[in-house]
N, C-alpha and C. Protein backbone atom coordinates (compact mmCIF):
# COMPACT_ATOMS: atom_id res chain seq x y z
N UNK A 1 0.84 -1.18 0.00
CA UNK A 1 0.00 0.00 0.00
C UNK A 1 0.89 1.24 0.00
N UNK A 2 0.70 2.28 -0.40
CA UNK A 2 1.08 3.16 -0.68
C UNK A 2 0.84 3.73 0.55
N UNK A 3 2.34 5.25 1.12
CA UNK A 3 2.32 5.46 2.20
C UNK A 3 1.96 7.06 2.09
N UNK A 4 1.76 7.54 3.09
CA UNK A 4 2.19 8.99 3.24
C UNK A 4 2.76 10.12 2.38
N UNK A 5 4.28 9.18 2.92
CA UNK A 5 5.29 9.91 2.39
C UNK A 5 4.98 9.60 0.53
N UNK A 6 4.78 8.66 -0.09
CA UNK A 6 4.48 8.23 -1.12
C UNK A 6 3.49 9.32 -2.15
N UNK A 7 2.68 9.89 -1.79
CA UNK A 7 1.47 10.73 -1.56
C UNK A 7 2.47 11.47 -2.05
N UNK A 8 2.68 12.18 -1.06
CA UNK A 8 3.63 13.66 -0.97
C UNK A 8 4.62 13.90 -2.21
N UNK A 9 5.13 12.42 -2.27
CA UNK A 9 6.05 12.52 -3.45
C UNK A 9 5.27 13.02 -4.69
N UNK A 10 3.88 12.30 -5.08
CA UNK A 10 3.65 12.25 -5.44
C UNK A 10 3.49 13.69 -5.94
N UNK A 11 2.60 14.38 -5.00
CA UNK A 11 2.18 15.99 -5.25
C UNK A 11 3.30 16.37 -5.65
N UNK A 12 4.61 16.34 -4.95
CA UNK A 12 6.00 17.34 -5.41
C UNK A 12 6.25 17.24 -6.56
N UNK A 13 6.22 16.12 -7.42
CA UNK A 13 6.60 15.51 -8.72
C UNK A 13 5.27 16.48 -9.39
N UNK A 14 3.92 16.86 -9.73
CA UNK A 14 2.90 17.16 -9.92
C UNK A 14 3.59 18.82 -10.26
N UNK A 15 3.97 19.36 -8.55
CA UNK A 15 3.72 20.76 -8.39
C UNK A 15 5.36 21.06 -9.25
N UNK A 16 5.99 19.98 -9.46
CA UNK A 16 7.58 20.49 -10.83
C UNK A 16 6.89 20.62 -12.07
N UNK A 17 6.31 19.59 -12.00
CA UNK A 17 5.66 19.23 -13.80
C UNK A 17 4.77 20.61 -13.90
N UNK A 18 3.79 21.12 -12.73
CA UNK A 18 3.33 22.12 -13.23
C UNK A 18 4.17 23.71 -13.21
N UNK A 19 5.18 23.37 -12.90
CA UNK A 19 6.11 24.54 -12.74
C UNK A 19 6.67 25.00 -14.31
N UNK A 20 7.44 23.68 -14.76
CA UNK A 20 7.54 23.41 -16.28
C UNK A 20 6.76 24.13 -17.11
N UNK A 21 5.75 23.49 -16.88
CA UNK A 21 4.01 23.90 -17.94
C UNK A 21 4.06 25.51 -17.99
N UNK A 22 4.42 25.91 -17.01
CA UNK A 22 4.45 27.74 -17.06
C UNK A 22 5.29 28.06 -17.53
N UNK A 23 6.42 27.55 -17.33
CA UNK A 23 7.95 28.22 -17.93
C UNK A 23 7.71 27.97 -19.48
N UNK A 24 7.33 26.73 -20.16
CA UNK A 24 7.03 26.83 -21.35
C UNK A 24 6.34 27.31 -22.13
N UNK A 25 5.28 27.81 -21.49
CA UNK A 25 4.03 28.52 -21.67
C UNK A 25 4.66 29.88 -22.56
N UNK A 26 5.80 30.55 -21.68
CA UNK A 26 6.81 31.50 -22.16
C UNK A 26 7.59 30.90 -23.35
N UNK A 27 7.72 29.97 -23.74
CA UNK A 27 8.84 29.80 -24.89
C UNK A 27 7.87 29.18 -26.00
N UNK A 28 6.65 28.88 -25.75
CA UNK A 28 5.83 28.58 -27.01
C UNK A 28 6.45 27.07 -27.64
N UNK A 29 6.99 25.99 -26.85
CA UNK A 29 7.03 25.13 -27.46
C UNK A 29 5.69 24.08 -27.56
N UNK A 30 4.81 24.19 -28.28
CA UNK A 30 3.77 23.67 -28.14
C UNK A 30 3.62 21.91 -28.22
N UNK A 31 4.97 21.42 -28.69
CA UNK A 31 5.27 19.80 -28.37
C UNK A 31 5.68 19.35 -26.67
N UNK A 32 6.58 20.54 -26.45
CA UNK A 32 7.11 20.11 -25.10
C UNK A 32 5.37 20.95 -24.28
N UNK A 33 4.91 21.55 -24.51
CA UNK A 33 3.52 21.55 -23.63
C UNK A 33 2.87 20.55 -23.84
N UNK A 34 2.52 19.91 -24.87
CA UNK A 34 1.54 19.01 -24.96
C UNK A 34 1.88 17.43 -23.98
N UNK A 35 3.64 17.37 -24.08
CA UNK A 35 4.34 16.16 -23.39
C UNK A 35 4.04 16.55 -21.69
N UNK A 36 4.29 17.72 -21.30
CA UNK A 36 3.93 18.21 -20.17
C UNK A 36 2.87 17.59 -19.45
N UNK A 37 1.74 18.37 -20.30
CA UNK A 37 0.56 17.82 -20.05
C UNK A 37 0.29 16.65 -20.15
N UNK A 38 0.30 15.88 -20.99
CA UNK A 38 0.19 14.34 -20.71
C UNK A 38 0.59 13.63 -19.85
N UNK A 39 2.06 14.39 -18.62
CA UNK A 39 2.77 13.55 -18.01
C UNK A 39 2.24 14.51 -16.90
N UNK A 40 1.47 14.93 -16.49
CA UNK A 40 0.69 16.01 -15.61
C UNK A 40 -0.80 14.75 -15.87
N UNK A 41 -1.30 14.70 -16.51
CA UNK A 41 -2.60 13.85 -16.70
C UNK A 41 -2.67 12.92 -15.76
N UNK A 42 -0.97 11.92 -16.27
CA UNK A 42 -0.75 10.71 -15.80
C UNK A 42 -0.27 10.61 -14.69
N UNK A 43 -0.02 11.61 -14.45
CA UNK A 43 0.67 11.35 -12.66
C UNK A 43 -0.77 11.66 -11.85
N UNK A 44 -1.65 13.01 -12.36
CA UNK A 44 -2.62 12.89 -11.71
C UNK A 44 -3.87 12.04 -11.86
N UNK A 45 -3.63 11.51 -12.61
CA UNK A 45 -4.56 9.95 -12.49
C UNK A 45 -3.76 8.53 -11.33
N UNK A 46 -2.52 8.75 -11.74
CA UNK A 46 -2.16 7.77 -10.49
C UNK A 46 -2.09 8.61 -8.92
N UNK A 47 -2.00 9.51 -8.88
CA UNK A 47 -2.24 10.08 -7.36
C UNK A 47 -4.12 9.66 -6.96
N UNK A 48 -4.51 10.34 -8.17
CA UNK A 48 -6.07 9.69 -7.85
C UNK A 48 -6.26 8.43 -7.41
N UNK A 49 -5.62 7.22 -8.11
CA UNK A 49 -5.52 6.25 -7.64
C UNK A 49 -5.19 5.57 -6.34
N UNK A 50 -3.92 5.87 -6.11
CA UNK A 50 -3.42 6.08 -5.01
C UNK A 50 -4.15 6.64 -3.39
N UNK A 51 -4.47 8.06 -3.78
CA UNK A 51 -5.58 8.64 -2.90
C UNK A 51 -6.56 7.59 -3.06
N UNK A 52 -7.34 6.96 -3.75
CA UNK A 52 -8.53 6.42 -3.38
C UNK A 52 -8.34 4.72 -2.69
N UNK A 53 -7.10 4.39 -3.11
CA UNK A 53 -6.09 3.31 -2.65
C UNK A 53 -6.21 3.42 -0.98
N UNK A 54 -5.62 4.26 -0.29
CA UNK A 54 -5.25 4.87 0.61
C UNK A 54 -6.75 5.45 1.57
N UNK A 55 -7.88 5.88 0.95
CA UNK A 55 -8.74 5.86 1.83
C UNK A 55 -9.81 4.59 1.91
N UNK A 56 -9.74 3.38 0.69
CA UNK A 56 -10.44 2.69 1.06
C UNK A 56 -10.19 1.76 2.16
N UNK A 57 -8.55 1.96 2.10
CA UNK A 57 -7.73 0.95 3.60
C UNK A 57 -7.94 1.54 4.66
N UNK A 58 -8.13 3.01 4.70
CA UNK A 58 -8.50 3.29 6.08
C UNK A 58 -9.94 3.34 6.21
N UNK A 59 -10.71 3.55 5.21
CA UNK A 59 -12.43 3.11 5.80
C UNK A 59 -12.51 2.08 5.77
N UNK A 60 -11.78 0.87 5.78
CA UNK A 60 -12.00 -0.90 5.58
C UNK A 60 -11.01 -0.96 6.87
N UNK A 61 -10.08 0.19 7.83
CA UNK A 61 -10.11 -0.64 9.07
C UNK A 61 -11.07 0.27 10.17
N UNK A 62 -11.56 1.31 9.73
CA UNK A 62 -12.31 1.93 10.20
C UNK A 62 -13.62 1.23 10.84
N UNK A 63 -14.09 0.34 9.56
CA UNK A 63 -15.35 -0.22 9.45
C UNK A 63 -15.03 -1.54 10.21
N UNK A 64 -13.80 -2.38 10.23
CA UNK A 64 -13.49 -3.34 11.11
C UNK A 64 -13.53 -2.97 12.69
N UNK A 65 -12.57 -1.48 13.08
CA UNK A 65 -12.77 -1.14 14.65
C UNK A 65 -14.58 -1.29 14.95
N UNK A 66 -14.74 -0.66 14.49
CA UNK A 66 -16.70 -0.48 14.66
C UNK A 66 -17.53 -1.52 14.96
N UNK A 67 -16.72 -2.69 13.68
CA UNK A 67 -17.10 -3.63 14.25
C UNK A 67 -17.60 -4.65 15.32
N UNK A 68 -15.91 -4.73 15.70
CA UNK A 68 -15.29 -5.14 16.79
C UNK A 68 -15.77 -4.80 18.21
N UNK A 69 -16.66 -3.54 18.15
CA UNK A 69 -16.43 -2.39 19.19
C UNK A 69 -18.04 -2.51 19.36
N UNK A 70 -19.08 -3.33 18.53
CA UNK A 70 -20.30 -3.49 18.33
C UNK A 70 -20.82 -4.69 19.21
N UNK A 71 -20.14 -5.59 19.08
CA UNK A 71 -20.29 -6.73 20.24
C UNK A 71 -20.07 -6.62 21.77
N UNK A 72 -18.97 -5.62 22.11
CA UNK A 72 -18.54 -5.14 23.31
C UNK A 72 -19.55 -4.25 24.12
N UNK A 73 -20.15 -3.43 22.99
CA UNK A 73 -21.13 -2.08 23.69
C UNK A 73 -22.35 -3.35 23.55
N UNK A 74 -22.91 -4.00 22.82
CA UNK A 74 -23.81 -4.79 23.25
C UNK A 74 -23.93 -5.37 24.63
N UNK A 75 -22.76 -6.28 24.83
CA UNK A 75 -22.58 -7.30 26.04
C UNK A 75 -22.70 -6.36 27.14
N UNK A 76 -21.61 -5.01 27.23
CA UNK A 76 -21.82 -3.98 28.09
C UNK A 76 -23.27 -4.29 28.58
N UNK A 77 -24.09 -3.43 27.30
CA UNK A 77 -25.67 -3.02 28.01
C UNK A 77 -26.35 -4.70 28.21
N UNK A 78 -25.95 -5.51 27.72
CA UNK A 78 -26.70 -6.89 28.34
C UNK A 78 -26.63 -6.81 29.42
N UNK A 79 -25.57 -6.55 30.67
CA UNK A 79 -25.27 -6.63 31.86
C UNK A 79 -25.85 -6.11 33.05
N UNK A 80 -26.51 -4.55 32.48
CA UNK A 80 -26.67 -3.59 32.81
C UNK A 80 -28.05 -3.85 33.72
């Protein structure tokens, strides 16, 4: 699974590529923009990925604590 720090990389790599995209923007190379962009697309489709990677593992142990924690508050009030 993809971590944190992984993430982060991810954005930094994103926020160069879009740094690029401006500087070229100034020199009018309209091949090296178009490569830009495509490699701006693709990184932000795998961060998407990733991000959605990353929150379904934490709502799938989220939904396990709850679980877990559902039998306990039961037995609790059985006692009661």
């Amino acid at each position: 699974m993809a971590s944190l720090k992984d993430m982060e990389r991810v954005a930094d790599d994103l926020e160069k590529l879009v740094g690029q995209l401006r500087s070229e923007v100034h020199n009018g190379d309209f091949d090296r923009l178009t490569q830009l962009a495509d490699k701006i697309s693709e990184d932000a489709d795998s961060a998407a990925e990733t991000f959605s990677t990353v929150n379904e593992t934490l709502m799938s142990r989220i939904s396990e604590q709850s679980q877990r924690q559902k039998p306990r508050a039961a037995s609790g009030r059985a006692k009661s």
